[in-house]
C-alpha atoms as a PDB file:
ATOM      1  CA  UNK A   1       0.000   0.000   0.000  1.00  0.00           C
ATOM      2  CA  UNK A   2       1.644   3.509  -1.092  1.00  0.00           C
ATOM      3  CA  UNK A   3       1.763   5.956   1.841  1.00  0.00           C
ATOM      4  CA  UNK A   4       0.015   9.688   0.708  1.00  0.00           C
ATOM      5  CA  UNK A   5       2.705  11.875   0.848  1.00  0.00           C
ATOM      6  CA  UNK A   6       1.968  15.369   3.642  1.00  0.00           C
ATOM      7  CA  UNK A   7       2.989  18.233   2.738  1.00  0.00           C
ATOM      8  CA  UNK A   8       3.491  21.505   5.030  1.00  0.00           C
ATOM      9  CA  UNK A   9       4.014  25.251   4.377  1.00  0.00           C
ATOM     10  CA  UNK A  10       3.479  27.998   6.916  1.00  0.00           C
ATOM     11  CA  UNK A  11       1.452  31.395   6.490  1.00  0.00           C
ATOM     12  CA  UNK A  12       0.949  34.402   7.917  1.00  0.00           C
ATOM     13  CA  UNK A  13      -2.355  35.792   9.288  1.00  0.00           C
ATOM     14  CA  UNK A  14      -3.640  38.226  11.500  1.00  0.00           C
ATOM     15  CA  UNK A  15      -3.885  35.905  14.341  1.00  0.00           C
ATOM     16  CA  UNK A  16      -0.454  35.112  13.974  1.00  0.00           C
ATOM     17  CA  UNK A  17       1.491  32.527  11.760  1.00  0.00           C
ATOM     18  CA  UNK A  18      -0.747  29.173  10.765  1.00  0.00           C
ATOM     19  CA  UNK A  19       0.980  25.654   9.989  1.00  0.00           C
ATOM     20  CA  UNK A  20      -1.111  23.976   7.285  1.00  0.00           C
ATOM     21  CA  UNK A  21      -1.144  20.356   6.407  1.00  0.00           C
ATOM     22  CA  UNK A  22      -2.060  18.177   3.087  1.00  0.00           C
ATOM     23  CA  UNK A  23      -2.230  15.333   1.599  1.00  0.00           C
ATOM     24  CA  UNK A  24      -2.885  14.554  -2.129  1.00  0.00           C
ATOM     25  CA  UNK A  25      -6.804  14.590  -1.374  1.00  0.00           C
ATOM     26  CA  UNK A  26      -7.092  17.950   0.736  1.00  0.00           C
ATOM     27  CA  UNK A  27      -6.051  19.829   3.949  1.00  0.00           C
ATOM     28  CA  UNK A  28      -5.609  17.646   7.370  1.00  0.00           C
ATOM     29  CA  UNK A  29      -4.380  19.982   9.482  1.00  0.00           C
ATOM     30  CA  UNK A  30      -4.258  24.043  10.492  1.00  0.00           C
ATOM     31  CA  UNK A  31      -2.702  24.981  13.783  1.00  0.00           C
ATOM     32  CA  UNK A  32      -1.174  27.618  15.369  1.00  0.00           C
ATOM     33  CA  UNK A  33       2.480  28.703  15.891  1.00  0.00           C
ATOM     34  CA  UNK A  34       1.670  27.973  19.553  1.00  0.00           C
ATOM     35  CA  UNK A  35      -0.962  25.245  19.159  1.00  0.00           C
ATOM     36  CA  UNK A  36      -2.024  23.507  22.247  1.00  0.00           C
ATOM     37  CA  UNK A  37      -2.253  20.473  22.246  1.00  0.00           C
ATOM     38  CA  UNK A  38       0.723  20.550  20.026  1.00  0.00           C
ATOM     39  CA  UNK A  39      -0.158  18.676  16.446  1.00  0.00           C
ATOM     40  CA  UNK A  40       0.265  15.253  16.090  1.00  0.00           C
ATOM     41  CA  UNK A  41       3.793  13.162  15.990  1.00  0.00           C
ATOM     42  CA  UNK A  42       2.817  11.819  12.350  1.00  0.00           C
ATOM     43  CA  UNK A  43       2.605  15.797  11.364  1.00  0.00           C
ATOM     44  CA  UNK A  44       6.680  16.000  11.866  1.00  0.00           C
ATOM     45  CA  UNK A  45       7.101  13.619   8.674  1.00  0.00           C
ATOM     46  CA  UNK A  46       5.616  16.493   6.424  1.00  0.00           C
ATOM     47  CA  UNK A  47       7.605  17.633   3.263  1.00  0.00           C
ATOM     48  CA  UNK A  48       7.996  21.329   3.445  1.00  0.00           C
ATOM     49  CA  UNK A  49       6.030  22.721   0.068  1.00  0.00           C
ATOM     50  CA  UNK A  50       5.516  26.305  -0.958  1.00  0.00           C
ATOM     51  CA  UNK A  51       2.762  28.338  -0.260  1.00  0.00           C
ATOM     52  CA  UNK A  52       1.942  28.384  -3.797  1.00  0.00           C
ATOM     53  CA  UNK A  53       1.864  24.904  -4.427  1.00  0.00           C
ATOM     54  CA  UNK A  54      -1.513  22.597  -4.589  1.00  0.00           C
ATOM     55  CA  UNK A  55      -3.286  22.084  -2.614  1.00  0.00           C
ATOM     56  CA  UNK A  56      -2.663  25.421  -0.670  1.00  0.00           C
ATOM     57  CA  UNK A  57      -3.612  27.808  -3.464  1.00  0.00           C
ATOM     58  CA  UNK A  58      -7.506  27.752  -2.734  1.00  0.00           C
ATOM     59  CA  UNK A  59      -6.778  27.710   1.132  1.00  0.00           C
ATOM     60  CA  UNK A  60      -4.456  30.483   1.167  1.00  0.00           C
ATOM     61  CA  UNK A  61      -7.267  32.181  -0.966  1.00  0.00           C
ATOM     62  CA  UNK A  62      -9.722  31.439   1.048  1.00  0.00           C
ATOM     63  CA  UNK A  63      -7.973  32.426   4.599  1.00  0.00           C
ATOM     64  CA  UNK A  64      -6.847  35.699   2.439  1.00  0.00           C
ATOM     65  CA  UNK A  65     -10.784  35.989   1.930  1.00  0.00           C
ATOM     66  CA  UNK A  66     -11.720  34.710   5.616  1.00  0.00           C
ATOM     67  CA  UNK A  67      -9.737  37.883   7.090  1.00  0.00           C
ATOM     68  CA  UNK A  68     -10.828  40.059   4.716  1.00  0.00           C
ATOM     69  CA  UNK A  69     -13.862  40.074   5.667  1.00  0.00           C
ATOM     70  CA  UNK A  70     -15.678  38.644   2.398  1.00  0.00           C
ATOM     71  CA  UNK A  71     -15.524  34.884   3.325  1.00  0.00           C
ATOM     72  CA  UNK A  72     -18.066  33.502   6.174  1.00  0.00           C
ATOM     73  CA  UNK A  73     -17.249  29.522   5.576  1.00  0.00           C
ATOM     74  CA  UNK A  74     -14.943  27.483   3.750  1.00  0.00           C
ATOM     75  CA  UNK A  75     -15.393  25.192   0.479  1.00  0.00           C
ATOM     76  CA  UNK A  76     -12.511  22.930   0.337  1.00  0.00           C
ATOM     77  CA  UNK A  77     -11.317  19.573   0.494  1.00  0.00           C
ATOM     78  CA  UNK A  78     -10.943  18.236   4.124  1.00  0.00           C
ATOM     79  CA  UNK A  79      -9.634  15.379   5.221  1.00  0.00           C
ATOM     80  CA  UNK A  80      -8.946  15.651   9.389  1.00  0.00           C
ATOM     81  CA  UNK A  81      -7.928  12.207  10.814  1.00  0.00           C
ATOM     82  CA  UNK A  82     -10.145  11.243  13.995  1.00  0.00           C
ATOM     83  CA  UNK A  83     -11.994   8.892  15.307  1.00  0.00           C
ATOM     84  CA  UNK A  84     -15.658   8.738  13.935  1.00  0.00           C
ATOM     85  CA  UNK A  85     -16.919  10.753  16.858  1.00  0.00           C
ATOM     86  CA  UNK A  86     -14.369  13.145  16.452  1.00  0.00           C
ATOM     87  CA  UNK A  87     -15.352  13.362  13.206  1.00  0.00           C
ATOM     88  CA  UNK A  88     -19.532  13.704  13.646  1.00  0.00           C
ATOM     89  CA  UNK A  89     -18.336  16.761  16.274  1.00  0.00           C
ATOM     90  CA  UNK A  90     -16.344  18.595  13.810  1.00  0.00           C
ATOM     91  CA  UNK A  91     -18.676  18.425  10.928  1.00  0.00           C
ATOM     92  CA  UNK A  92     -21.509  19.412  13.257  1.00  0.00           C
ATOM     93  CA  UNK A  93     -19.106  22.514  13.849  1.00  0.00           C
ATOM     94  CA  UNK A  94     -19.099  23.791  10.177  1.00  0.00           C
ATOM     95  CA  UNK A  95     -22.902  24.153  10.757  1.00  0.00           C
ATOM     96  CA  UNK A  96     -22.680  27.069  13.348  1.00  0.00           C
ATOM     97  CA  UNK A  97     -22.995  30.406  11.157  1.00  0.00           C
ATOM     98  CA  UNK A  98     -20.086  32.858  11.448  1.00  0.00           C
ATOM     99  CA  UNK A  99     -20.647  35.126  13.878  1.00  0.00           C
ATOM    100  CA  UNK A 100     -22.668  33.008  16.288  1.00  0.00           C
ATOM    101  CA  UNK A 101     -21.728  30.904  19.113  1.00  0.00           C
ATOM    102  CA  UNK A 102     -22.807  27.558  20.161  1.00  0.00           C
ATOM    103  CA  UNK A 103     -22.548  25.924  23.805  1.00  0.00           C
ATOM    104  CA  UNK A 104     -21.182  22.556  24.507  1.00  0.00           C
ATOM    105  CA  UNK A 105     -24.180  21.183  25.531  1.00  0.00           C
ATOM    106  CA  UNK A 106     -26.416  22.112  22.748  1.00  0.00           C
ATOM    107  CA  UNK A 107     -23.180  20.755  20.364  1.00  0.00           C
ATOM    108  CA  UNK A 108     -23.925  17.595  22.232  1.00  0.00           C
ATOM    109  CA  UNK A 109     -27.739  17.738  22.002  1.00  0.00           C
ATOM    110  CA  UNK A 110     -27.451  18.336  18.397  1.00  0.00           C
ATOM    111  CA  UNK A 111     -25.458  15.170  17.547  1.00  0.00           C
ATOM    112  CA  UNK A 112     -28.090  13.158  19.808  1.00  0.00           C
ATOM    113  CA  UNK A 113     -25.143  12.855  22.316  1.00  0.00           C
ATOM    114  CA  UNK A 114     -26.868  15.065  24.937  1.00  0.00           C
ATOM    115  CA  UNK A 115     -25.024  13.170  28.234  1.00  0.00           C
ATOM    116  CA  UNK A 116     -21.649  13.449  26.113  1.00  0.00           C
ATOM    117  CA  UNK A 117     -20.686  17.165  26.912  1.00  0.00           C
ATOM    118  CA  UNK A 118     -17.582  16.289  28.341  1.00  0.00           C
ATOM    119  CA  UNK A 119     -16.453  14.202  24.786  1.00  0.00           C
ATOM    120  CA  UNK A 120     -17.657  17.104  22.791  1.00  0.00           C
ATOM    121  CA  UNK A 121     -15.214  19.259  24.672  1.00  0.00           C
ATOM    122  CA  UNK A 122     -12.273  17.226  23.993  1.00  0.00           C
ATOM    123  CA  UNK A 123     -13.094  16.432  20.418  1.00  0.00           C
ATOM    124  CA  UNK A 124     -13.403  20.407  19.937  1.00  0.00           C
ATOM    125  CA  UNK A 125     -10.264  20.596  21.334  1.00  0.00           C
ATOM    126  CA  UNK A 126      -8.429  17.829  19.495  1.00  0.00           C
ATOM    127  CA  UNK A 127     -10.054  19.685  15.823  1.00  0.00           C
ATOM    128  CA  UNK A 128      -6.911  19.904  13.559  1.00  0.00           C
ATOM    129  CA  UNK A 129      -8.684  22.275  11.619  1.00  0.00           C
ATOM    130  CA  UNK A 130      -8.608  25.391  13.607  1.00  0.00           C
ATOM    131  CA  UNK A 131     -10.562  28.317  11.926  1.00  0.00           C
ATOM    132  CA  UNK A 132     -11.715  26.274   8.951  1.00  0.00           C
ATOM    133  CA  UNK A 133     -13.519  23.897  11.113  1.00  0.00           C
ATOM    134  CA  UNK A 134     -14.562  26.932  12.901  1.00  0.00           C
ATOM    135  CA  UNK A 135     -13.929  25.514  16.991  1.00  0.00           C
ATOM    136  CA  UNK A 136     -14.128  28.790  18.290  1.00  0.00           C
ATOM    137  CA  UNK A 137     -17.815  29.469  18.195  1.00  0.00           C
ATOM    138  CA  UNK A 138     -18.504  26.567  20.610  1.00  0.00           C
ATOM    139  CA  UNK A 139     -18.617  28.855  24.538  1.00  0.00           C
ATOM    140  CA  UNK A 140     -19.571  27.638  27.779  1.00  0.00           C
ATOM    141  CA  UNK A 141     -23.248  27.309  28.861  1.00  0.00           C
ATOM    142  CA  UNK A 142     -22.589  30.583  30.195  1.00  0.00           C
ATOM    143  CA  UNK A 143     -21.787  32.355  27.053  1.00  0.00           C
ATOM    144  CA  UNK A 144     -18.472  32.415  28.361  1.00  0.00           C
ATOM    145  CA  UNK A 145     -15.402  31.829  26.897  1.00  0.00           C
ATOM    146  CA  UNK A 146     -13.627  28.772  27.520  1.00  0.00           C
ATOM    147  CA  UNK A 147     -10.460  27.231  26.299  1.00  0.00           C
ATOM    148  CA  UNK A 148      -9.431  27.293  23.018  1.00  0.00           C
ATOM    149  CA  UNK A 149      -6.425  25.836  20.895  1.00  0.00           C
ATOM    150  CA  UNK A 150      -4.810  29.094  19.639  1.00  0.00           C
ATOM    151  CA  UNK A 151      -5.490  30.395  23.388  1.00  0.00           C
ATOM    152  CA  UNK A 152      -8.388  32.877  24.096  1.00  0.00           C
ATOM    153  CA  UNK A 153      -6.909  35.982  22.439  1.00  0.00           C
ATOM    154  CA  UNK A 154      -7.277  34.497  19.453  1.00  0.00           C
ATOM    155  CA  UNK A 155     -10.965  33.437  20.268  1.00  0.00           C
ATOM    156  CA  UNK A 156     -12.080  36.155  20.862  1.00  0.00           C
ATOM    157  CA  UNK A 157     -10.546  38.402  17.628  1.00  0.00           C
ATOM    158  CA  UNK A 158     -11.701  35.361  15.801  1.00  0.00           C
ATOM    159  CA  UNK A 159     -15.697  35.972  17.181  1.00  0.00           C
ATOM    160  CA  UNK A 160     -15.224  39.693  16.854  1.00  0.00           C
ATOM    161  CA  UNK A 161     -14.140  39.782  13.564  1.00  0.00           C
ATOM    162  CA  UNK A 162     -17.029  37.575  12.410  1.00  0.00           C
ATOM    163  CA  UNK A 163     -19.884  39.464  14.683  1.00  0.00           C
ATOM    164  CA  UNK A 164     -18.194  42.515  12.705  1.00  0.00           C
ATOM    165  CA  UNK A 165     -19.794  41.151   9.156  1.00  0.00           C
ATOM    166  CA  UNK A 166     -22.770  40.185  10.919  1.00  0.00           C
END
């Protein structure tokens, strides 16, 4: 069986500089200079590719748009690893409009997990796909802010730009 090769560039942004990840059949990873937790150990084996080079063209693009303030979600080729309740969590994400917010517990309701609060909170924290798989409009029942990969500076510019298009 032929291993996919991953490929790796780094851009900047206005939340600071982003670490993207691919493979042949899309993006698997976008984390932070200061990511915690820190990406995973099979991430180190990435080739280093340009910025320019396929398949970061139309996510470059698209982050360019993102920050710019024209771009609300993202249409491109994912492909996080996880398990497969990682995976029902983070695609229940992309279904929380830009500039709203989303509790844990209604995250959990809406995947018919409603006692699995707790595992929605790790799997949002384990999403490789920071900003893309948009992570930081899940809050505390509260409306508070609570933790958040890229720390919470960075989740809250990332809710205030949004609410600023809204």
């Amino acid at each position: 069986m032929r291993q996919e090769v991953l490929v790796t560039t780094t851009t900047d942004s206005p939340v600071g500089p982003l670490r993207l990840y691919a493979v042949p059949a899309g993006l698997c990873g976008l984390y932070f200079a200061d990511h915690h937790p820190a990406p995973p150990a099979r991430l180190g084996e990435a080739v280093e590719a340009s910025v320019a080079s396929v398949p970061f063209g139309a996510v470059l693009e698209q982050l360019a748009e993102y920050f710019a303030g024209t771009r609300v979600s993202f249409d491109l080729a994912l492909c996080p690893a996880g398990t497969d309740f990682q995976l029902q969590v983070w695609a229940e994400l992309r279904s929380i409009p830009a500039g709203e917010t989303m509790s844990y517990g209604e995250l959990a309701r809406r995947i018919r997990r409603p006692a699995a609060v707790r595992a929605v909170g790790t799997a949002n924290s384990r999403n490789p796909l920071s900003i893309i798989v948009p992570c930081h409009r899940v809050v505390g029942a509260s409306g508070s802010l609570s933790g958040y990969a890229g720390g919470l500076d960075r989740k809250r510019w990332l809710l205030d730009h949004e609410a600023e298009r809204g």
